[in-house]
Structure formats: C-alpha cells, structure tokens
N, C-alpha and C. Protein backbone atom coordinates (compact mmCIF):
# COMPACT_ATOMS: atom_id res chain seq x y z
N UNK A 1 -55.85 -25.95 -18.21
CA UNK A 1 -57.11 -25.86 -17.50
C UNK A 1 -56.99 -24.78 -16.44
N UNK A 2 -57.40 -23.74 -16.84
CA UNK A 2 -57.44 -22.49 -15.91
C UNK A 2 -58.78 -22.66 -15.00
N UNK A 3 -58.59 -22.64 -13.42
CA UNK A 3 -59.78 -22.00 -12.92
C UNK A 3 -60.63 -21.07 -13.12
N UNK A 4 -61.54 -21.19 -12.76
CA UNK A 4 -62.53 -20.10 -13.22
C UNK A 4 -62.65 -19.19 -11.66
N UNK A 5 -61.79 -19.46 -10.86
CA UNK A 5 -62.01 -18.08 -9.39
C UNK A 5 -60.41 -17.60 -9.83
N UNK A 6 -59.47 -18.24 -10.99
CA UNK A 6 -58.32 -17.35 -11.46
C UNK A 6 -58.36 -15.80 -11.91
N UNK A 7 -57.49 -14.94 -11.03
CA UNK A 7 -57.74 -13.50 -11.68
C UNK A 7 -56.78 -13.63 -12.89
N UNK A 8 -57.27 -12.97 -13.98
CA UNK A 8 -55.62 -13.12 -14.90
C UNK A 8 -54.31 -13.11 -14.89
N UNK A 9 -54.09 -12.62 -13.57
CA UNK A 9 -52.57 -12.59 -13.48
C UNK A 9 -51.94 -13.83 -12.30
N UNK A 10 -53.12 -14.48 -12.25
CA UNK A 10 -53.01 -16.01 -11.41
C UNK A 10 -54.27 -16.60 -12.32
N UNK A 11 -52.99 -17.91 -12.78
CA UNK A 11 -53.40 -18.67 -13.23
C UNK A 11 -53.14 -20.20 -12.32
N UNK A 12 -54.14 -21.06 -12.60
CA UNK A 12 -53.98 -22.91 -12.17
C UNK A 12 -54.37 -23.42 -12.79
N UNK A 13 -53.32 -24.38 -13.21
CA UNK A 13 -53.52 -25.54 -13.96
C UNK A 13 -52.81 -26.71 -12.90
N UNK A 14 -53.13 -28.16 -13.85
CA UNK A 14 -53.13 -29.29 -13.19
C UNK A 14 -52.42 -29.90 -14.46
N UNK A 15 -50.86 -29.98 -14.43
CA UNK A 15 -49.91 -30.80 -15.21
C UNK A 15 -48.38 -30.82 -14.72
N UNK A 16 -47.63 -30.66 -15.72
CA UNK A 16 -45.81 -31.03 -15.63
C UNK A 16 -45.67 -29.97 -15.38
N UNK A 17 -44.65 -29.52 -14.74
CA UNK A 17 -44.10 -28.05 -14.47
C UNK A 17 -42.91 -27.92 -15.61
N UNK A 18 -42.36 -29.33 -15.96
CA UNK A 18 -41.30 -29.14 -17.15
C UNK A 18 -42.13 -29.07 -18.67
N UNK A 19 -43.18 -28.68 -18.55
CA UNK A 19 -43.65 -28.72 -20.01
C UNK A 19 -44.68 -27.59 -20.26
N UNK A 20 -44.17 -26.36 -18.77
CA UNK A 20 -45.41 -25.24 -19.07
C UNK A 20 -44.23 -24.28 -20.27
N UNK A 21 -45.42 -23.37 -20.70
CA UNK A 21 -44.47 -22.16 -21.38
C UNK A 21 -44.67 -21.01 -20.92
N UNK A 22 -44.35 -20.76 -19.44
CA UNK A 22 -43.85 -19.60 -18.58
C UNK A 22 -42.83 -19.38 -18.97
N UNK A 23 -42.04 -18.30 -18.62
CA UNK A 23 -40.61 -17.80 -19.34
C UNK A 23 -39.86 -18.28 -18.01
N UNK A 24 -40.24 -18.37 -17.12
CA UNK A 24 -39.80 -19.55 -15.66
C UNK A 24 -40.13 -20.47 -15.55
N UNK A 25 -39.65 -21.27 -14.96
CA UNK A 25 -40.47 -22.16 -13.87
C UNK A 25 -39.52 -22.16 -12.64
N UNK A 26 -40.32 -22.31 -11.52
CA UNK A 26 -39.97 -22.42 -10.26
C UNK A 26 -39.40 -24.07 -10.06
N UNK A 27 -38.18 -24.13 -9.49
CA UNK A 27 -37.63 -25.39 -9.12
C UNK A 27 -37.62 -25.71 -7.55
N UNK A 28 -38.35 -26.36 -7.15
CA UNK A 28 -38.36 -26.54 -5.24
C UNK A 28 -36.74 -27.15 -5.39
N UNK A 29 -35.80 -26.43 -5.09
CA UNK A 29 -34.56 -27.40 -5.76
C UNK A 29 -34.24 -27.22 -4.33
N UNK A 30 -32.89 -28.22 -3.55
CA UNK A 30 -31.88 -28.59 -2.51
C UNK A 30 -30.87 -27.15 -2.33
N UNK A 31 -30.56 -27.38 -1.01
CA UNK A 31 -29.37 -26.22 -1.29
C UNK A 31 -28.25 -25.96 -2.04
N UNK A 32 -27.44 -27.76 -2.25
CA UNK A 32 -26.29 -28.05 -3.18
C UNK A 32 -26.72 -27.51 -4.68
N UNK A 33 -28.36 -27.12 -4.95
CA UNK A 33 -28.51 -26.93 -6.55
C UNK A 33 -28.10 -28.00 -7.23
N UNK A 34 -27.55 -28.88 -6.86
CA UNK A 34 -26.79 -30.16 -7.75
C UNK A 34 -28.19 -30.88 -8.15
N UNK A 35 -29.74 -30.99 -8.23
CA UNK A 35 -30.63 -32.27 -8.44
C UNK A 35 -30.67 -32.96 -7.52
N UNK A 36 -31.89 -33.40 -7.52
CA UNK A 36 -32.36 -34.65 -6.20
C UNK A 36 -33.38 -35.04 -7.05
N UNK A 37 -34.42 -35.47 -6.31
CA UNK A 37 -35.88 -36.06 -6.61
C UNK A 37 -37.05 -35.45 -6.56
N UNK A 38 -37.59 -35.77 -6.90
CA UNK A 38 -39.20 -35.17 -7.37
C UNK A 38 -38.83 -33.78 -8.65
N UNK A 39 -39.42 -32.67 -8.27
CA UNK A 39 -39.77 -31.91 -9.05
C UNK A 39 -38.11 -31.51 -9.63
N UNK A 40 -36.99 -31.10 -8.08
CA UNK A 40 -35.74 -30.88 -8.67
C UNK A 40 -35.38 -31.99 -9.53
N UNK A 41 -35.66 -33.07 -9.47
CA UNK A 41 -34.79 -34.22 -10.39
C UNK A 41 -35.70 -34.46 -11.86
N UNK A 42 -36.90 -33.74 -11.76
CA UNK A 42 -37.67 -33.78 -13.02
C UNK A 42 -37.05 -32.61 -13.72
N UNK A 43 -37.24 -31.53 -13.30
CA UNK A 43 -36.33 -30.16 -14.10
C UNK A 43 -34.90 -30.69 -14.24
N UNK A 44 -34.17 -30.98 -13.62
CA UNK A 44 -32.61 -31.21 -14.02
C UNK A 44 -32.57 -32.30 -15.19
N UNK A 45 -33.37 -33.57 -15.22
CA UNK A 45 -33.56 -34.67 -16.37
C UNK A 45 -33.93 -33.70 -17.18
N UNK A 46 -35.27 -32.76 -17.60
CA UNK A 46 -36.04 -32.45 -18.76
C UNK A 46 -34.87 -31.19 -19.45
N UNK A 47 -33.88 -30.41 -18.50
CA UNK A 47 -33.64 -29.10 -19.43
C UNK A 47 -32.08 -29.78 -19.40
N UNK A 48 -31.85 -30.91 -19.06
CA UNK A 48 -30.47 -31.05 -19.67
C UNK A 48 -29.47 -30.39 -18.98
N UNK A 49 -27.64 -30.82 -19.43
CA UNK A 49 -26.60 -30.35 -18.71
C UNK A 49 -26.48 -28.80 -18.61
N UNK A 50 -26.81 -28.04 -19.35
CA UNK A 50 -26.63 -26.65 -19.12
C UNK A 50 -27.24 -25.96 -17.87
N UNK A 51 -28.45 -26.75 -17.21
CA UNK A 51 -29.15 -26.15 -15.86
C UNK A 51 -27.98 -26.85 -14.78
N UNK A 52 -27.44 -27.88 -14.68
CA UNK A 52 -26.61 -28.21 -13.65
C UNK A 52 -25.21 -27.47 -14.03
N UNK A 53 -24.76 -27.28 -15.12
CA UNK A 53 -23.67 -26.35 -15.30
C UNK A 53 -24.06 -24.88 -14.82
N UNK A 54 -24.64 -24.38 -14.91
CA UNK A 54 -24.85 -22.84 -13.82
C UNK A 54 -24.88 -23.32 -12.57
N UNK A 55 -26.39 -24.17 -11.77
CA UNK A 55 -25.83 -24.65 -10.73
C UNK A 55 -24.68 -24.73 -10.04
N UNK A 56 -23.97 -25.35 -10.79
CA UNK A 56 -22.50 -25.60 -10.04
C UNK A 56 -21.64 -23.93 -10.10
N UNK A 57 -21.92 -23.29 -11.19
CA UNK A 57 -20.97 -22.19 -10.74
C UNK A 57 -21.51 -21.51 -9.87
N UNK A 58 -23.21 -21.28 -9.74
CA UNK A 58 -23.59 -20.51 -8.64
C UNK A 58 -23.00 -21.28 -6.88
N UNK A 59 -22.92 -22.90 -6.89
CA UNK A 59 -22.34 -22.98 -5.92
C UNK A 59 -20.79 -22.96 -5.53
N UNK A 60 -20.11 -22.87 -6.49
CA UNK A 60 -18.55 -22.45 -6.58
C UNK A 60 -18.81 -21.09 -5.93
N UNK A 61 -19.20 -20.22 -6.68
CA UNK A 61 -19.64 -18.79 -6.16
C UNK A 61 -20.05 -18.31 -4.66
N UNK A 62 -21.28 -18.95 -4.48
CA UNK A 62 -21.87 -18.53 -3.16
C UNK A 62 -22.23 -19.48 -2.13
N UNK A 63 -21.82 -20.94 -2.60
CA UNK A 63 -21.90 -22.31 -1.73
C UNK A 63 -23.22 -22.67 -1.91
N UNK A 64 -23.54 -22.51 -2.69
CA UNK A 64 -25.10 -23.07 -3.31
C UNK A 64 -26.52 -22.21 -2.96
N UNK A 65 -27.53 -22.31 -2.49
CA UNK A 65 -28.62 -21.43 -2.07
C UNK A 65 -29.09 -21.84 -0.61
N UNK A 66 -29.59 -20.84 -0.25
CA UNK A 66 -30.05 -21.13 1.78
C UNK A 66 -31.19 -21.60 1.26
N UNK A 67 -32.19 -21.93 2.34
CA UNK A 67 -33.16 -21.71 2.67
C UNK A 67 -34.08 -20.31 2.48
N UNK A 68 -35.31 -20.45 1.34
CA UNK A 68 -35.81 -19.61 1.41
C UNK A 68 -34.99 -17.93 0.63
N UNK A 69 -34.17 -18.86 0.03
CA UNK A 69 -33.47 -17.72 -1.09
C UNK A 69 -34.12 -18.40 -2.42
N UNK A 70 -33.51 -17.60 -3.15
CA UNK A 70 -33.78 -18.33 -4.93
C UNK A 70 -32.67 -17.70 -5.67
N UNK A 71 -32.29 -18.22 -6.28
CA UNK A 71 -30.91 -17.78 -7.70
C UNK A 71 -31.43 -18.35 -8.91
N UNK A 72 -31.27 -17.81 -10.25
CA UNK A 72 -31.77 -18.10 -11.66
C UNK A 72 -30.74 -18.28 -12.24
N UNK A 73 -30.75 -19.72 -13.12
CA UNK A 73 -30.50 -19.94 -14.05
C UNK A 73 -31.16 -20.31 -15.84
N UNK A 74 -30.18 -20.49 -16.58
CA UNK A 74 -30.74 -20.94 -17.78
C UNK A 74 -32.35 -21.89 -18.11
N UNK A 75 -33.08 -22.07 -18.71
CA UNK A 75 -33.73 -22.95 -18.61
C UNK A 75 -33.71 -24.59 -19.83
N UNK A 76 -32.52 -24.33 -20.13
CA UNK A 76 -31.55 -25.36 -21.12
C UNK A 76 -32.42 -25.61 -22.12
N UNK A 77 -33.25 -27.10 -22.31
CA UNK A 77 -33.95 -27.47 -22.85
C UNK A 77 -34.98 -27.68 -23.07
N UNK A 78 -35.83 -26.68 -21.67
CA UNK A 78 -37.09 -26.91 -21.17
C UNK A 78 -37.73 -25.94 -22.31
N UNK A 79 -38.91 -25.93 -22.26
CA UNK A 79 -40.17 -24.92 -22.73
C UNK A 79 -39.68 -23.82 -22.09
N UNK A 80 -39.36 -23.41 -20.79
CA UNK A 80 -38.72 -22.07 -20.58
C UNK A 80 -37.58 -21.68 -20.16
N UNK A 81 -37.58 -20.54 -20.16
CA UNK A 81 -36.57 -19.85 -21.01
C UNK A 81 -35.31 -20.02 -19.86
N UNK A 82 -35.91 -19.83 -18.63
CA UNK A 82 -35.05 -19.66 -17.03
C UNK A 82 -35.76 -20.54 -16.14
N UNK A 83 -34.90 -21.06 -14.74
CA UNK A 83 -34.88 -21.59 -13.83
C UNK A 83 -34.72 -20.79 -12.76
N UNK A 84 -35.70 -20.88 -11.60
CA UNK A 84 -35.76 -19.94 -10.47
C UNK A 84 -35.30 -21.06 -9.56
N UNK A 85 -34.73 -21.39 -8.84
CA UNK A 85 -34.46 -22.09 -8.19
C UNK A 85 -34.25 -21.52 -6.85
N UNK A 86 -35.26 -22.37 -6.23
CA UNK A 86 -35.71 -21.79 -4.54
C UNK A 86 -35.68 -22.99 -3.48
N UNK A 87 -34.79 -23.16 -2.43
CA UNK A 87 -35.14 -24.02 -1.57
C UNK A 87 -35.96 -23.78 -0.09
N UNK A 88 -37.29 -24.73 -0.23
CA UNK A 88 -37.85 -24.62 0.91
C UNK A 88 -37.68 -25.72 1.94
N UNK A 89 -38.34 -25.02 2.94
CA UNK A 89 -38.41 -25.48 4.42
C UNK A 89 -38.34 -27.35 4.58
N UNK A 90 -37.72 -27.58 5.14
CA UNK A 90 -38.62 -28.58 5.65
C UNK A 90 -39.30 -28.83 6.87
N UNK A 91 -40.62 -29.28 6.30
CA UNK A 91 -41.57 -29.02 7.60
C UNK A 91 -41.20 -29.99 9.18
N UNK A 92 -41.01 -29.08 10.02
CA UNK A 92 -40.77 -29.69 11.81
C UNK A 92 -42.09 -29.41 12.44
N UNK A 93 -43.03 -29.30 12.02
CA UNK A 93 -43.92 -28.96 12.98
C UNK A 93 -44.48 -27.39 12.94
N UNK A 94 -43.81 -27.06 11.60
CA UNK A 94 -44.23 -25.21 11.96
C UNK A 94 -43.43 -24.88 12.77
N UNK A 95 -42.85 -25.14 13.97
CA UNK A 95 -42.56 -24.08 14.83
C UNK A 95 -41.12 -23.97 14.86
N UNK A 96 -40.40 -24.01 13.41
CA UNK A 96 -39.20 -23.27 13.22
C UNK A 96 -38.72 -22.45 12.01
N UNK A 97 -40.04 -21.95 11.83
CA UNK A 97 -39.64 -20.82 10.91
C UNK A 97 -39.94 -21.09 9.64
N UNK A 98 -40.94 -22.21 9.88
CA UNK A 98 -40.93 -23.20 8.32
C UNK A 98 -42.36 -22.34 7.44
N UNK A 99 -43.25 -21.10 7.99
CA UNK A 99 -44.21 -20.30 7.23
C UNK A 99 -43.52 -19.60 6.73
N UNK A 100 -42.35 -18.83 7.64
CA UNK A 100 -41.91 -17.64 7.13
C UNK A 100 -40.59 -18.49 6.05
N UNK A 101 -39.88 -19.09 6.41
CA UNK A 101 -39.22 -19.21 5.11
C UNK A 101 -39.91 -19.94 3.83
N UNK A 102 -41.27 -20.66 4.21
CA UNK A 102 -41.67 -21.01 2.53
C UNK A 102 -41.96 -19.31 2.32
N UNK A 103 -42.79 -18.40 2.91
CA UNK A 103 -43.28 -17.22 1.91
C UNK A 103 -41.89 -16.45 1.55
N UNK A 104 -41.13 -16.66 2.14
CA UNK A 104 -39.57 -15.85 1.78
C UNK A 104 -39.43 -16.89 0.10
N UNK A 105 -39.20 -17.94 0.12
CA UNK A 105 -39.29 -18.43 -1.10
C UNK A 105 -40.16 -17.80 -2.33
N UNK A 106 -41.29 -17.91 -1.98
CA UNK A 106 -42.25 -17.26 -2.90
C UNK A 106 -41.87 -15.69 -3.31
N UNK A 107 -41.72 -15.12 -2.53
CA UNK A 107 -41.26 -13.25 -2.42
C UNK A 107 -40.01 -13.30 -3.32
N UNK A 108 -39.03 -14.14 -2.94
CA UNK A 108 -37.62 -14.32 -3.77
C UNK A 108 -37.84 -14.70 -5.12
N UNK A 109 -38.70 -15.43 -5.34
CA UNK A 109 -38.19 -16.37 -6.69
C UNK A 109 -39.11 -14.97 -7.56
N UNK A 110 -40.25 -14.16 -7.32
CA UNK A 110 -41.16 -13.55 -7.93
C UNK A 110 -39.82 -12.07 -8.41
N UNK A 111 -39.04 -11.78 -6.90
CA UNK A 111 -37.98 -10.75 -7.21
C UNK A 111 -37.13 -10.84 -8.81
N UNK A 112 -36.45 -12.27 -8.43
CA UNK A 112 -35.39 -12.13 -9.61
C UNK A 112 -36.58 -12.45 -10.65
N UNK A 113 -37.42 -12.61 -11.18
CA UNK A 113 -38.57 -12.76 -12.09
C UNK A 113 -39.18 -11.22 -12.98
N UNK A 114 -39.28 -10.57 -11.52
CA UNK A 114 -39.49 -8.94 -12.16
C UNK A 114 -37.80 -8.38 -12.58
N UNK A 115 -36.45 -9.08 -11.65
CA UNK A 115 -35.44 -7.97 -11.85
C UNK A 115 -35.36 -8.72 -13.52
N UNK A 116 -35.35 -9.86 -13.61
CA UNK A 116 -34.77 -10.16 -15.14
C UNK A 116 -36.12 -9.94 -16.16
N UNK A 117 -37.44 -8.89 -15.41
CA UNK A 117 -38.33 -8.97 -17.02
C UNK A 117 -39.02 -9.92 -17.39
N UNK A 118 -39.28 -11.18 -16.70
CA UNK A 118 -39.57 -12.08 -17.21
C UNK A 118 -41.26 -11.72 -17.33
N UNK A 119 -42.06 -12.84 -18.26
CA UNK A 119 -43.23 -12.19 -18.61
C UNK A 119 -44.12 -13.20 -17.49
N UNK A 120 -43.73 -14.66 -16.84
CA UNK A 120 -44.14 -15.29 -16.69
C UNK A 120 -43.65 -16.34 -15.61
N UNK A 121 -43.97 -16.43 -14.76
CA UNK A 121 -43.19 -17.70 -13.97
C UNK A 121 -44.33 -18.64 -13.18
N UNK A 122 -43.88 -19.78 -13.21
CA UNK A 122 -44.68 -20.91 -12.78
C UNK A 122 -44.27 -21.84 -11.47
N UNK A 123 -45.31 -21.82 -10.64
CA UNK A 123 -44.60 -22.68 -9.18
C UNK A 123 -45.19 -23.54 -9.04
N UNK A 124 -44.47 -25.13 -8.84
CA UNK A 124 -45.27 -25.92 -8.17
C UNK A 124 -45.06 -25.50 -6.83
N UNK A 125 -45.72 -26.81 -5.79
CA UNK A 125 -45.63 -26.63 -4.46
C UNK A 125 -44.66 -26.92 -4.13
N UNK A 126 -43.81 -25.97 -3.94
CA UNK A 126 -42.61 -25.85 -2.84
C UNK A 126 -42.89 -26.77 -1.39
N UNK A 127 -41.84 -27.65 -1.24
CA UNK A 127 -41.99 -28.04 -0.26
C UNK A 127 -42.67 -29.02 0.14
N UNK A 128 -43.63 -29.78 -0.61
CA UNK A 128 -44.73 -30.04 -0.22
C UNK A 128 -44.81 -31.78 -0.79
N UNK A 129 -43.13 -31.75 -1.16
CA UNK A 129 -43.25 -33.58 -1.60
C UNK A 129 -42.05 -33.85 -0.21
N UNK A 130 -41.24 -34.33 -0.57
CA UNK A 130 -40.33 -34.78 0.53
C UNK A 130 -40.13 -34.31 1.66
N UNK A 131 -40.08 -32.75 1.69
CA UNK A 131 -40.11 -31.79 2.67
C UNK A 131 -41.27 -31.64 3.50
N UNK A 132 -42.28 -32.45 3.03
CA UNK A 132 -43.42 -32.67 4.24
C UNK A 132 -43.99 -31.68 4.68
N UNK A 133 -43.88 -30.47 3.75
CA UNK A 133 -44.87 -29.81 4.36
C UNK A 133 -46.38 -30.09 3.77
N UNK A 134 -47.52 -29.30 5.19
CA UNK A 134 -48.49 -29.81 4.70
C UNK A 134 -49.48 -28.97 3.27
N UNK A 135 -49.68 -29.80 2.14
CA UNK A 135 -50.31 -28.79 1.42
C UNK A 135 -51.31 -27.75 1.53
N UNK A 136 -52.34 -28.14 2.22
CA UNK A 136 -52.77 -26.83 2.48
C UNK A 136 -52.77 -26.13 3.17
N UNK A 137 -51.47 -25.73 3.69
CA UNK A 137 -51.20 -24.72 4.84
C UNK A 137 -50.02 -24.03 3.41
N UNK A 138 -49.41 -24.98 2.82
CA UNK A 138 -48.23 -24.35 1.49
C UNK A 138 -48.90 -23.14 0.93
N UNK A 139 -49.98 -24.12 0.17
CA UNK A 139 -50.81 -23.58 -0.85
C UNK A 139 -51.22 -22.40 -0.50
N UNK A 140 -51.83 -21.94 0.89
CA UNK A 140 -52.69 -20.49 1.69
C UNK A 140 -51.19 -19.72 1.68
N UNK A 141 -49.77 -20.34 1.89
CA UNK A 141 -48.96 -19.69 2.02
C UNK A 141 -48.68 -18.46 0.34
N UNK A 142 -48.55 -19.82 -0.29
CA UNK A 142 -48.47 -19.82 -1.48
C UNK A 142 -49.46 -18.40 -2.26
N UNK A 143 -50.49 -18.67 -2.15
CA UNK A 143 -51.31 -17.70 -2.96
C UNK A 143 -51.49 -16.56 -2.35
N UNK A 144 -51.51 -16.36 -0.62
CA UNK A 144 -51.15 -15.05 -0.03
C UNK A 144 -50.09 -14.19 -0.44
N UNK A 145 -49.02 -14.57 -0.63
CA UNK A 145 -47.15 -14.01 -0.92
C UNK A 145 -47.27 -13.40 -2.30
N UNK A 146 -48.28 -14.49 -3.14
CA UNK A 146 -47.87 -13.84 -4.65
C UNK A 146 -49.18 -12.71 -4.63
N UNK A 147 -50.12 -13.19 -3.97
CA UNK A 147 -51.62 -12.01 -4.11
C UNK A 147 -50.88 -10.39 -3.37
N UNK A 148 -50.22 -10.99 -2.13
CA UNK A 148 -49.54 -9.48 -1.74
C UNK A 148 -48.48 -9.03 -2.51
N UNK A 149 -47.56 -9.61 -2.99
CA UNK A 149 -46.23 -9.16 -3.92
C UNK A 149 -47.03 -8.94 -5.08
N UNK A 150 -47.90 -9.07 -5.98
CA UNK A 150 -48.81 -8.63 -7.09
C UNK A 150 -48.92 -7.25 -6.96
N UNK A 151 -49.63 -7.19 -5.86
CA UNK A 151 -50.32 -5.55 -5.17
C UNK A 151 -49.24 -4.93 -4.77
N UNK A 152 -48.16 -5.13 -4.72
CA UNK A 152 -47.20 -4.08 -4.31
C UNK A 152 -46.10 -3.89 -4.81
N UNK A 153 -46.08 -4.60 -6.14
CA UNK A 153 -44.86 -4.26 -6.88
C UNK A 153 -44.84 -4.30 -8.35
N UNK A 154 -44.64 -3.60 -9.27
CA UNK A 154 -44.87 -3.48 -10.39
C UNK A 154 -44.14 -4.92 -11.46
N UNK A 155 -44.90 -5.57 -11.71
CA UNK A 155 -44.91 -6.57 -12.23
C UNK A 155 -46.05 -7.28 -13.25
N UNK A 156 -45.53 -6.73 -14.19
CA UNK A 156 -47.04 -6.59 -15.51
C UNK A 156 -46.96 -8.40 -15.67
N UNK A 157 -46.53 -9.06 -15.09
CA UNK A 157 -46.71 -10.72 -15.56
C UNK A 157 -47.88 -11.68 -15.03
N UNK A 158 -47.76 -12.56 -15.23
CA UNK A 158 -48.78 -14.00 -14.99
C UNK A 158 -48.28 -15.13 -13.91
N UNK A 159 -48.91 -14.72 -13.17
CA UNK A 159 -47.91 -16.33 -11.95
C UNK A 159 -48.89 -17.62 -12.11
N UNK A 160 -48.72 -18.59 -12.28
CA UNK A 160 -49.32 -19.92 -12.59
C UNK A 160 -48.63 -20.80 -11.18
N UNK A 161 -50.03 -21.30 -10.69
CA UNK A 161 -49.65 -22.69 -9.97
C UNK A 161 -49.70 -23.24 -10.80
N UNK A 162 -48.93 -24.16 -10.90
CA UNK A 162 -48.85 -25.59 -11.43
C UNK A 162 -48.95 -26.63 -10.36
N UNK A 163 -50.14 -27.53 -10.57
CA UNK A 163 -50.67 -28.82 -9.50
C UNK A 163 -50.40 -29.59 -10.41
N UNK A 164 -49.38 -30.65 -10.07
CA UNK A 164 -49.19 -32.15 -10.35
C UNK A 164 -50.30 -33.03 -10.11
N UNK A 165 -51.21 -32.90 -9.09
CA UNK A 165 -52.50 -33.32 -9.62
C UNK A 165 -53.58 -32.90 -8.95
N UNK A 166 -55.06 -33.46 -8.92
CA UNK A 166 -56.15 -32.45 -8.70
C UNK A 166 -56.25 -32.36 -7.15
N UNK A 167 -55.64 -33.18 -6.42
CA UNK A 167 -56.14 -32.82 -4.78
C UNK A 167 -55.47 -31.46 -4.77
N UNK A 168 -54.08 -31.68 -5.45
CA UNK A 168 -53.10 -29.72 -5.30
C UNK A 168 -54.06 -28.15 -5.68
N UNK A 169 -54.77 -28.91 -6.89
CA UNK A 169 -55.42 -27.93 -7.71
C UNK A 169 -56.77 -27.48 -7.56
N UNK A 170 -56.83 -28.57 -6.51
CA UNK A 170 -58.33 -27.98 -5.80
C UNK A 170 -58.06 -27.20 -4.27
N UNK A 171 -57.11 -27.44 -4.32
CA UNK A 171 -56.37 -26.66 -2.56
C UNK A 171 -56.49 -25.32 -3.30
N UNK A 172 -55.37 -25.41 -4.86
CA UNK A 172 -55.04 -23.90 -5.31
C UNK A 172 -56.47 -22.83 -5.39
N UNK A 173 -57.12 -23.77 -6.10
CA UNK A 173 -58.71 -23.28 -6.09
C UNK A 173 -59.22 -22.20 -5.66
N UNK A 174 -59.22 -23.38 -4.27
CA UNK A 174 -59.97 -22.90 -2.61
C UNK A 174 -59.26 -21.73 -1.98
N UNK A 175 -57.97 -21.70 -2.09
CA UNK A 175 -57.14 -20.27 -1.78
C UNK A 175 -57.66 -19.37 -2.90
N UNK A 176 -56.86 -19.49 -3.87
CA UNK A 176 -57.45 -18.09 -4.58
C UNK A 176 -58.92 -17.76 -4.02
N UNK A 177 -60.07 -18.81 -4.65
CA UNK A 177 -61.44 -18.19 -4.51
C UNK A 177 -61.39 -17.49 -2.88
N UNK A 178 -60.99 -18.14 -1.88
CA UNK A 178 -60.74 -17.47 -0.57
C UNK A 178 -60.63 -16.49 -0.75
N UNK A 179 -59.59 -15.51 -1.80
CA UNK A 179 -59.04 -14.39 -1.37
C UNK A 179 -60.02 -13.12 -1.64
C-alpha cells in the first residue's frame, strides 16, 4: 500500500519489515549487534544464524556499532538480500543529541546502501519502540535525512518506510506530503 503524496523514490507501506523485498532492510539493532526485541529480535528470528554470525565478527572486529553508525550484513533468510544495521538514540528528552544522532542513523545506513549498489532499502522507525523516542518528531526526522541525502547524492534507488501499523503510516504520510 503505497501512499499517494509518495514520490517514487519514497515509498510507505504499512506491514513486516522481515517480509519486504528491498535488497535491505534497515535493523533499529543494539550496539552488541547480538539481537534484542522488537524489530532487532524480529530480523535476527526471520533471517536465521548467518545474520548473528557476521554480527559477531563485526563485533570481534570493531566492538560492535555506536550510536548512530550502521554496518551491513548478510540478509540470511530474509526476502532481502542485506542487513543495515543502525543503532539509535535513546530518547532523554531531546536534549542529548538524540535528533542529531537518529538523522546520523538515517545518512549512515542510506551510505553503505549506495557504497554496496543496493537497488533498495527499507526503514522502520528507528528508535521509536523501546528507545522511546517520540514518533512524530522520528518520522519528520526520518523523511527530512532521506529527502536531503536523495538530493545530494547519486543514488538511482527506492527508500521505503515501512509502518508496523497505521498511526506510523499516517505520521509517514503527513511528513512526506509536508515536504
């Protein structure tokens, strides 16, 4: 179910993020990369041991991911192909850095997306289940980062929100048509 204020290269829909066929999907994943709950513990169940086996070497490697970085892996068993895996903020109130590192998320995960070619990547809301941030302050974050990184960097692909359900997908809506 695509909006109708969607430009083609932003798309929204309202479903699973483990069952789109983006050549990504975006994982709101922890810093350990090891799985947790909600969306990280839905991607780590749906694509199977091969997404926690990179995980772990990327944190052998570099001690897992900061805040507001992203690192890619495999996308095992899922519908796609790779895993962007980005950890966001958790929300204090805004006033520690928690705008600028969700849009650093968004800017990152879109980077390794154009460096590996990909045709397609899909985000739910970062941040926006346990991490408490509030959705529609995410979401304005959200569709600003990818509407400016669109316009300024050569990237012939499709970015898709993905809303788990319609209060998300009417936020996504209201931003795009905003813009």
């Amino acid at each position: 179910m695509n909006s109708p204020n969607a430009t083609p290269r932003i798309q929204i829909v309202q479903g699973d993020i483990t069952k789109q066929q983006a050549a990504a999907i975006v994982n709101a994943a922890n810093s350990s990369l090891l799985g947790g709950g909600g969306v990280d513990g839905a991607i780590h169940r749906a694509g199977g041991p091969q997404i926690l086996e990179e995980c772990r070497a990327i944190r052998a490697r570099q001690g897992g991911c900061k805040t507001g970085e992203a690192v890619i892996t495999t996308g095992g068993r899922l519908p796609a192909t790779h895993v962007i895996h980005t950890v966001g903020p958790v929300w204090n109130g805004g006033h520690r850095g928690e705008p600028e590192l969700l849009a650093s998320c968004y800017r990152n995960s879109l980077r390794l997306a154009a460096e590996h070619q990909l045709a397609s990547v899909a985000f739910p809301g970062i941040s926006t289940g346990i991490y408490g941030y509030p959705k529609k302050e995410a979401a304005a974050i959200a569709v600003r980062e990818v509407q400016q990184w669109l316009a300024s960097h050569e990237f012939p692909g499709t970015v898709v929100f993905v809303a788990f359900d319609e209060e998300n997908r009417r936020l996504y809506e209201q931003e795009v048509g905003a813009a």
